[in-house]
Protein backbone atom coordinates (compact mmCIF):
# COMPACT_ATOMS: atom_id res chain seq x y z
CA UNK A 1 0.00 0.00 0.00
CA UNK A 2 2.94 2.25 0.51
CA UNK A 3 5.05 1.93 -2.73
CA UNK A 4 1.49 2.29 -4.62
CA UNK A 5 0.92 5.52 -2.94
CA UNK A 6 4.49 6.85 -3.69
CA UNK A 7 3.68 5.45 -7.19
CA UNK A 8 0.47 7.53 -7.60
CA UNK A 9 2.30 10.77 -6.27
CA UNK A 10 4.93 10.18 -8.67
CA UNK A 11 1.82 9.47 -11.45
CA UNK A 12 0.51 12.96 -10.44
CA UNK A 13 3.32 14.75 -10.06
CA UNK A 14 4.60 13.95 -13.61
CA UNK A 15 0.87 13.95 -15.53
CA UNK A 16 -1.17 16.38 -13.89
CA UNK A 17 0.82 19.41 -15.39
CA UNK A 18 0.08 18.01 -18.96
CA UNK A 19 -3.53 17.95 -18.38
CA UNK A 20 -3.62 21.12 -16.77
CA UNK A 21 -1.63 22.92 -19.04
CA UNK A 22 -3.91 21.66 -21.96
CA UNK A 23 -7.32 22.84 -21.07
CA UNK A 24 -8.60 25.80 -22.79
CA UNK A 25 -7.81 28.94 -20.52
CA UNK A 26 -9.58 31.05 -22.71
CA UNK A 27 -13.17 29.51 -21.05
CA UNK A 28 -12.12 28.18 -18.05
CA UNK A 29 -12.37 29.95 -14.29
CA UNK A 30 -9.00 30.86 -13.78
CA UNK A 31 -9.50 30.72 -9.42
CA UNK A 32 -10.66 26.91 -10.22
CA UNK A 33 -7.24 26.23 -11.94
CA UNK A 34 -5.61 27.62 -9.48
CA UNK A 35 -7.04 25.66 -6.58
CA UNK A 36 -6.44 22.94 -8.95
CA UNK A 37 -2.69 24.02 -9.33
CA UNK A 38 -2.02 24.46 -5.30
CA UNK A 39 -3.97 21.51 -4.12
CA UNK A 40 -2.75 18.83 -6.56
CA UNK A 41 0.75 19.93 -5.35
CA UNK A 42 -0.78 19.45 -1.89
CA UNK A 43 -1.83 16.19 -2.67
CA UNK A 44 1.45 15.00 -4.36
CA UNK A 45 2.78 15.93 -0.72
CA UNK A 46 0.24 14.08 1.23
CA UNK A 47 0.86 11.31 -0.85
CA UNK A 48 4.14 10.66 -0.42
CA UNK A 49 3.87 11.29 3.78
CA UNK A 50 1.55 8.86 3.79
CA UNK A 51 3.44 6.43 2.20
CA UNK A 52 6.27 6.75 4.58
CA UNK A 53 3.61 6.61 7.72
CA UNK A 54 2.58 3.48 5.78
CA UNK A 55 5.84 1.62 4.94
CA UNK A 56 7.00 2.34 9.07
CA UNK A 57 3.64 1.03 10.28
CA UNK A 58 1.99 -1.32 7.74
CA UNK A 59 -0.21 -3.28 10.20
CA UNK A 60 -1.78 -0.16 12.57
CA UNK A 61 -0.90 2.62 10.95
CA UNK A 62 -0.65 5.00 14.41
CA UNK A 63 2.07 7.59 16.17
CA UNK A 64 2.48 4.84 18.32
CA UNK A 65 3.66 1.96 16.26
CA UNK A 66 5.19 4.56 13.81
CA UNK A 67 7.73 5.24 16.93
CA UNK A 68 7.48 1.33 17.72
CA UNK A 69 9.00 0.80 14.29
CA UNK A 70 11.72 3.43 14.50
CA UNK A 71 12.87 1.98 17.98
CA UNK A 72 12.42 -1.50 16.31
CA UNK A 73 14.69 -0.94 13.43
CA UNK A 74 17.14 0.84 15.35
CA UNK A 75 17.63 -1.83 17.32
CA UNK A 76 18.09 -4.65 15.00
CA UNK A 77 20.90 -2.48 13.45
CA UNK A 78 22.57 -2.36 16.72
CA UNK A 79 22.16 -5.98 17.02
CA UNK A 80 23.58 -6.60 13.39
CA UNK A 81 20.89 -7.67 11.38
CA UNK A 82 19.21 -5.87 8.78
CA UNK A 83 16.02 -4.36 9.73
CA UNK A 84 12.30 -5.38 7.55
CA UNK A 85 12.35 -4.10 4.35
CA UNK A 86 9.15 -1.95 4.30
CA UNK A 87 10.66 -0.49 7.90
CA UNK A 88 13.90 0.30 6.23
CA UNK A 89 12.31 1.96 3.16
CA UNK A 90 9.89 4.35 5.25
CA UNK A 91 12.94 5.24 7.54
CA UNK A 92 14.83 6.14 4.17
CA UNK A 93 11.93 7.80 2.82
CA UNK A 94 11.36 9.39 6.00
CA UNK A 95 15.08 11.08 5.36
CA UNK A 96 14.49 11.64 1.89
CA UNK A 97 11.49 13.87 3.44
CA UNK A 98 12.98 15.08 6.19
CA UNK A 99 15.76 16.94 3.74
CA UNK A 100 13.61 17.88 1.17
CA UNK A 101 11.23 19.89 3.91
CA UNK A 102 14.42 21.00 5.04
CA UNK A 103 15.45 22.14 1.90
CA UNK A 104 12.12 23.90 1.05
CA UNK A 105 12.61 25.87 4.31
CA UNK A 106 15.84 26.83 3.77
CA UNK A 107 15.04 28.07 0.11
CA UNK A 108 11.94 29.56 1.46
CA UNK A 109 13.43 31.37 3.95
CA UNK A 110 16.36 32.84 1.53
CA UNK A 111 13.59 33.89 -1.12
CA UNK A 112 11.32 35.73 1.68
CA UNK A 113 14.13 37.47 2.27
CA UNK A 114 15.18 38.01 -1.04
CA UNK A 115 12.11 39.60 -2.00
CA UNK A 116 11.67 42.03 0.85
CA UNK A 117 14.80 43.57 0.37
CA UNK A 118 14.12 44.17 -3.51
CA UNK A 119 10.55 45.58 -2.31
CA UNK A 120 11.89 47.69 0.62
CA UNK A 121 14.43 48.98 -2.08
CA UNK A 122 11.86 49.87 -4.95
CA UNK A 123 9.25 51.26 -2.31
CA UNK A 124 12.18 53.67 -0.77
CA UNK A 125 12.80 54.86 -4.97
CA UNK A 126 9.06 55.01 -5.61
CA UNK A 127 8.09 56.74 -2.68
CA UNK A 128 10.68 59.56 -3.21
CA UNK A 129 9.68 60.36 -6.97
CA UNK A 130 6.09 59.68 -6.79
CA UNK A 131 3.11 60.89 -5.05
CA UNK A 132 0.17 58.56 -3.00
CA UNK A 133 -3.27 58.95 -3.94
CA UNK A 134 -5.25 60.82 -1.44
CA UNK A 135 -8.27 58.83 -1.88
CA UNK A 136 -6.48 55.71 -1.56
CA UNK A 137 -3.15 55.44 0.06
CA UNK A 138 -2.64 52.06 -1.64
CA UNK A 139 -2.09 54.16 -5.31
CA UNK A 140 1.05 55.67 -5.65
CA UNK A 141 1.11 57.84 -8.80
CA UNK A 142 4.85 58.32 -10.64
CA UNK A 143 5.41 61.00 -13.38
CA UNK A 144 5.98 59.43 -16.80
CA UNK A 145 5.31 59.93 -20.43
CA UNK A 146 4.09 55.90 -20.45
CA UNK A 147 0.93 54.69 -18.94
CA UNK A 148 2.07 51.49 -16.36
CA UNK A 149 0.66 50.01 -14.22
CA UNK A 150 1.67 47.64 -11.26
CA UNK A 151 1.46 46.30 -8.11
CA UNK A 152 4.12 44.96 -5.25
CA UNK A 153 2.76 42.58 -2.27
CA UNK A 154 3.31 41.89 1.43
CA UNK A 155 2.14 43.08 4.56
CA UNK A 156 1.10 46.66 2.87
CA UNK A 157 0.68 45.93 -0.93
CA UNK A 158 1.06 48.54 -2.90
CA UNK A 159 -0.22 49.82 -6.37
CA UNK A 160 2.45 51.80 -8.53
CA UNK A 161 0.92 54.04 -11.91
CA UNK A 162 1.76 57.12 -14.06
CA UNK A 163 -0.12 59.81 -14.83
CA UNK A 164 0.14 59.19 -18.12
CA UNK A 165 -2.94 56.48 -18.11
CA UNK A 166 -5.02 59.46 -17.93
CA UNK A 167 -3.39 60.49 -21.34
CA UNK A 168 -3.75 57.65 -22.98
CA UNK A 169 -6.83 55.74 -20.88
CA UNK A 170 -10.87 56.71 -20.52
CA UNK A 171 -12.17 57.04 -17.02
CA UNK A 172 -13.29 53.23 -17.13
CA UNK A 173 -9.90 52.33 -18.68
CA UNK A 174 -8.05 53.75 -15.82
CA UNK A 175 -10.16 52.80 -13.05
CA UNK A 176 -9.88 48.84 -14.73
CA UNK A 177 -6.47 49.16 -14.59
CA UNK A 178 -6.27 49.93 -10.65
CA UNK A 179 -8.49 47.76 -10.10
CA UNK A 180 -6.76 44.94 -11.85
CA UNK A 181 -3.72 45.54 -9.60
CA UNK A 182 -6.22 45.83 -6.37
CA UNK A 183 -7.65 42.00 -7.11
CA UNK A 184 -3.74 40.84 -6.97
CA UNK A 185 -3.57 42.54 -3.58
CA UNK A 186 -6.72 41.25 -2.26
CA UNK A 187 -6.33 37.81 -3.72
CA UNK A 188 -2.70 37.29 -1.95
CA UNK A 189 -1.50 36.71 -5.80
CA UNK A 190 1.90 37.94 -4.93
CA UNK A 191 2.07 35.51 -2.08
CA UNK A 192 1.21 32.74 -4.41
CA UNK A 193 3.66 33.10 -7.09
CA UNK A 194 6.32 33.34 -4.13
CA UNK A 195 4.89 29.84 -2.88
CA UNK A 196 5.19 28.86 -6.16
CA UNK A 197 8.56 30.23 -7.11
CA UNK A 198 10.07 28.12 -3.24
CA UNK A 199 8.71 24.83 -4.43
CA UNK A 200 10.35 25.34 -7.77
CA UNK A 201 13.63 26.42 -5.98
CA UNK A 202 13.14 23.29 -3.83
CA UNK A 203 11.55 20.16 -5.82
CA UNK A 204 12.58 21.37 -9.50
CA UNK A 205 12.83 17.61 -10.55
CA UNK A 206 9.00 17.34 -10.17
CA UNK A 207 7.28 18.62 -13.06
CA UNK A 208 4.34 20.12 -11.83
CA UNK A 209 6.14 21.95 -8.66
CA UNK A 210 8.54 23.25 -12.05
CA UNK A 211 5.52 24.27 -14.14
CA UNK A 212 3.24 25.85 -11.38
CA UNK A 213 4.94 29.53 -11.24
CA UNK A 214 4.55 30.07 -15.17
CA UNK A 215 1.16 28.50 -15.20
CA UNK A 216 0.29 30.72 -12.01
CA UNK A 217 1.59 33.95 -13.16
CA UNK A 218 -0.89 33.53 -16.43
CA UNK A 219 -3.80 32.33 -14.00
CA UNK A 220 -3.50 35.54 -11.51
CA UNK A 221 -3.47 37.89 -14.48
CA UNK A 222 -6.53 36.13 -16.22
CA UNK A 223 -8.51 35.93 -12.44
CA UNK A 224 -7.39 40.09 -12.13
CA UNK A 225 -8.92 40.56 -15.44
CA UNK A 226 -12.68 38.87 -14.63
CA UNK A 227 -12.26 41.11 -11.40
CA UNK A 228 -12.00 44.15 -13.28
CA UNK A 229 -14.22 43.14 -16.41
CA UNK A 230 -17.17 42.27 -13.82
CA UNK A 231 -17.36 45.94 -12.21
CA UNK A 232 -16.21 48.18 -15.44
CA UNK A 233 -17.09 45.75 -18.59
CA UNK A 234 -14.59 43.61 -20.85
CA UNK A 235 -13.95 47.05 -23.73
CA UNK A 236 -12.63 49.08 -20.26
CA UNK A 237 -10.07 46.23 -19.74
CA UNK A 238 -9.25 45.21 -23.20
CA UNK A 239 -8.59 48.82 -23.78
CA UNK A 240 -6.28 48.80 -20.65
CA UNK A 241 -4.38 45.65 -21.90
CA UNK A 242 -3.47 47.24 -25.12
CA UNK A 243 -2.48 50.74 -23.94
CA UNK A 244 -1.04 50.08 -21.02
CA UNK A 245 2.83 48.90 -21.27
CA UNK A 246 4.53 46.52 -19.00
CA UNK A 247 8.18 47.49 -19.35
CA UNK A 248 9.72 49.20 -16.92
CA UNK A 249 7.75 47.19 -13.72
CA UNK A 250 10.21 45.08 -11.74
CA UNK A 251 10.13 41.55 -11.99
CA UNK A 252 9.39 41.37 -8.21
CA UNK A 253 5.40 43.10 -8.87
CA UNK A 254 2.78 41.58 -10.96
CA UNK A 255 2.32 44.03 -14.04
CA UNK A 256 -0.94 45.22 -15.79
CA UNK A 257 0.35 44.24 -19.23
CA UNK A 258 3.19 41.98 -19.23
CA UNK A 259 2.11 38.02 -18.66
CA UNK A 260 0.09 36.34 -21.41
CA UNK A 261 -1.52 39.67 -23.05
CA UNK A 262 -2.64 37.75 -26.03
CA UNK A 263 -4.17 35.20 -24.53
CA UNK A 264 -6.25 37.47 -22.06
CA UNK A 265 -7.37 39.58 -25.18
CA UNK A 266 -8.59 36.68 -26.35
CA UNK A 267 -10.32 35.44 -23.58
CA UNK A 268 -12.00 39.11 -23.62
CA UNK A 269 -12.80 38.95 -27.04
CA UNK A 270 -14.56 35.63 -25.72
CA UNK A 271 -16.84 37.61 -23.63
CA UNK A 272 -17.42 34.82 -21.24
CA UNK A 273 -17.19 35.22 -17.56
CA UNK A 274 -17.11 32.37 -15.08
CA UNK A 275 -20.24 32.12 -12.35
CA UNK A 276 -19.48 33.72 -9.43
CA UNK A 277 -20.92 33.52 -5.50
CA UNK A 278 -21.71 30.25 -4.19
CA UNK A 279 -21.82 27.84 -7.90
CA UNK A 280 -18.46 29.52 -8.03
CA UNK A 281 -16.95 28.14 -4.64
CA UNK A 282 -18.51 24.88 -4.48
CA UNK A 283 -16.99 24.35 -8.24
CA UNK A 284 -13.16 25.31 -6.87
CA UNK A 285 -14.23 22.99 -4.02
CA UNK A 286 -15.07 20.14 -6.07
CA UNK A 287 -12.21 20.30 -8.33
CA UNK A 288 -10.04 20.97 -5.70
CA UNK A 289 -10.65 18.29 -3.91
CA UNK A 290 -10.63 16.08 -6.93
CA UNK A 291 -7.09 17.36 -7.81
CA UNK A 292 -6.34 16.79 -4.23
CA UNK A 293 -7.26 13.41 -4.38
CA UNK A 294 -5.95 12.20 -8.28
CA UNK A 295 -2.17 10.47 -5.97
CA UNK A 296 -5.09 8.55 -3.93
CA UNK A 297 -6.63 7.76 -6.68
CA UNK A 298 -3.95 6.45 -9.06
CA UNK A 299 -2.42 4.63 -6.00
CA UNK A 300 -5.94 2.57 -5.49
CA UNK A 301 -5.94 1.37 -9.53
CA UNK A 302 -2.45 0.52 -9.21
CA UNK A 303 -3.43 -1.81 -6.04
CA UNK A 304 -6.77 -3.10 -8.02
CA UNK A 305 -4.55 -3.95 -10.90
CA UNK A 306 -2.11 -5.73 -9.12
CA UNK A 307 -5.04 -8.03 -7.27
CA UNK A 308 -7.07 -8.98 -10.48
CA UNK A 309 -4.00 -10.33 -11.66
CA UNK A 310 -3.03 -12.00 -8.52
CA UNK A 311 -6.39 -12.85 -8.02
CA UNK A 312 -6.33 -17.00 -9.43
CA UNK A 313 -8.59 -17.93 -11.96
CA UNK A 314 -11.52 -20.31 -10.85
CA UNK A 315 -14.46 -21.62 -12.46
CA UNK A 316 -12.57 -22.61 -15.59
């Protein structure tokens, strides 16, 4: 039971980026493909602790054995003899675990810092040349002959823009771009990509950990855009997307009009917008869950396979 669950981990962790990465993104609800992005990663995870839990403790399955078969194997090495093979492979998986979480931690903890130096630098720059909004002290307005747009996380997110999108921008156009840049502040977008960006850091030998940030960076822009297209209509934003320019934002914010432009005009031109309220969560629930669930899954075929052909043939 425990190799088949670090079999179906390893069956989702190299598949589930293919299928993702297939479907249409100019109809589907970009916040469901992102819960599908973050909790089949979650599941790959639970997958493979379980199969350690499983492989130490294959008859109960408790904290109690689990530290019954640590002390267990411990002491047949002392003794000289070679521990039980399903106890020996959870305490090396166990290891391999232990350093990978280790490793994530490590990288985490180097990138968090990373990134708040960059921001504390750009915020000390912007601050001095621009000016904030005084009906919002989240907007801080730069003088510049090109309209951009952009926005920087953490604790205090920020939105960054020149005056010029009044220049070049209708009222509508302007207020779709700030709020574009508001739903990646209120939707912790920032704070995903850096998730994403760790794991990638961490466990780049796992395809879908190394595909999530790209994939996420598109899915954040095209769940911004429904955000603004639902309160100022999809012309405001489409108009945005093409006058707006992306060069010039640092890599560390999420810009108006820099990830995946064509591909969000097109999904304007569409005109489609996903459900929202309740149909809307209990959709990202459901797939969620099922994306959750897909290591579980492929680990219960693998053990149904292997018993119908275990299974001897009678009645013949």
């Amino acid at each position: 039971m425990g190799l088949s669950l670090l079999a179906g981990a390893g069956m989702a962790g190299w598949l589930v980026p293919g299928r993702l990465c297939a479907l249409d993104l100019r109809r589907r609800d970009p916040v469901l493909l992102i819960a599908c992005w973050l909790l089949s990663m979650l599941g790959v995870a639970l997958a493979a602790v379980a199969c350690v839990v499983m492989l130490l403790t294959p008859t109960h399955g408790s904290v109690g054995t689990l530290f019954a078969a640590v002390d267990s194997c411990w002491t047949a090495i002392q003794h000289g003899s070679p521990p039980a093979a399903e106890v020996f492979g959870g305490l090396l998986g166990m290891a391999v675990l232990g350093a990978l979480a280790l490793r994530l931690v490590m990288v985490g903890a180097r990138g968090i810092r990373r990134r708040a130096r960059v921001r504390r630098e750009h915020l000390e720059t912007l601050w001095f040349a621009g000016r904030p909004d005084g009906a919002s002290p989240t907007i801080l307005w730069l003088v510049h002959d090109r309209p951009l747009a952009f926005s920087l996380g953490g604790k205090r997110g920020v939105i960054v823009a020149t005056d010029a999108l009044a220049r070049h921008l209708d009222r509508d156009g302007v207020a779709a771009v700030l709020e574009h840049e508001r739903a990646h502040l209120t939707g912790r977008h920032h704070q995903l990509i850096a998730l994403a960006d760790a794991l990638r850091a961490a466990l780049p030998f796992l395809p879908l950990v190394r595909q999530a940030p790209d994939a996420l960076r598109e899915l954040v822009e095209l769940a911004a855009d429904v955000v603004a297209t639902r309160k100022y209509g999809a012309p405001a934003v489409r108009a945005a997307l093409v006058g707006v320019s992306g060069c010039g934002a640092p890599t560390s914010g999420l810009a108006m009009a820099r990830d995946a432009v064509d591909l969000r005009l097109a999904r304007l031109d569409g005109g489609a917008l996903p459900p929202a309220g309740l149909r809307r969560v209990m959709a990202c629930g459901a797939a969620g869950v099922t994306a959750a669930a897909l290591p579980f899954v492929a680990s219960a075929v693998a053990l149904l396979s292997i018993a119908i052909v275990d299974c001897p043939l009678t009645g013949i």
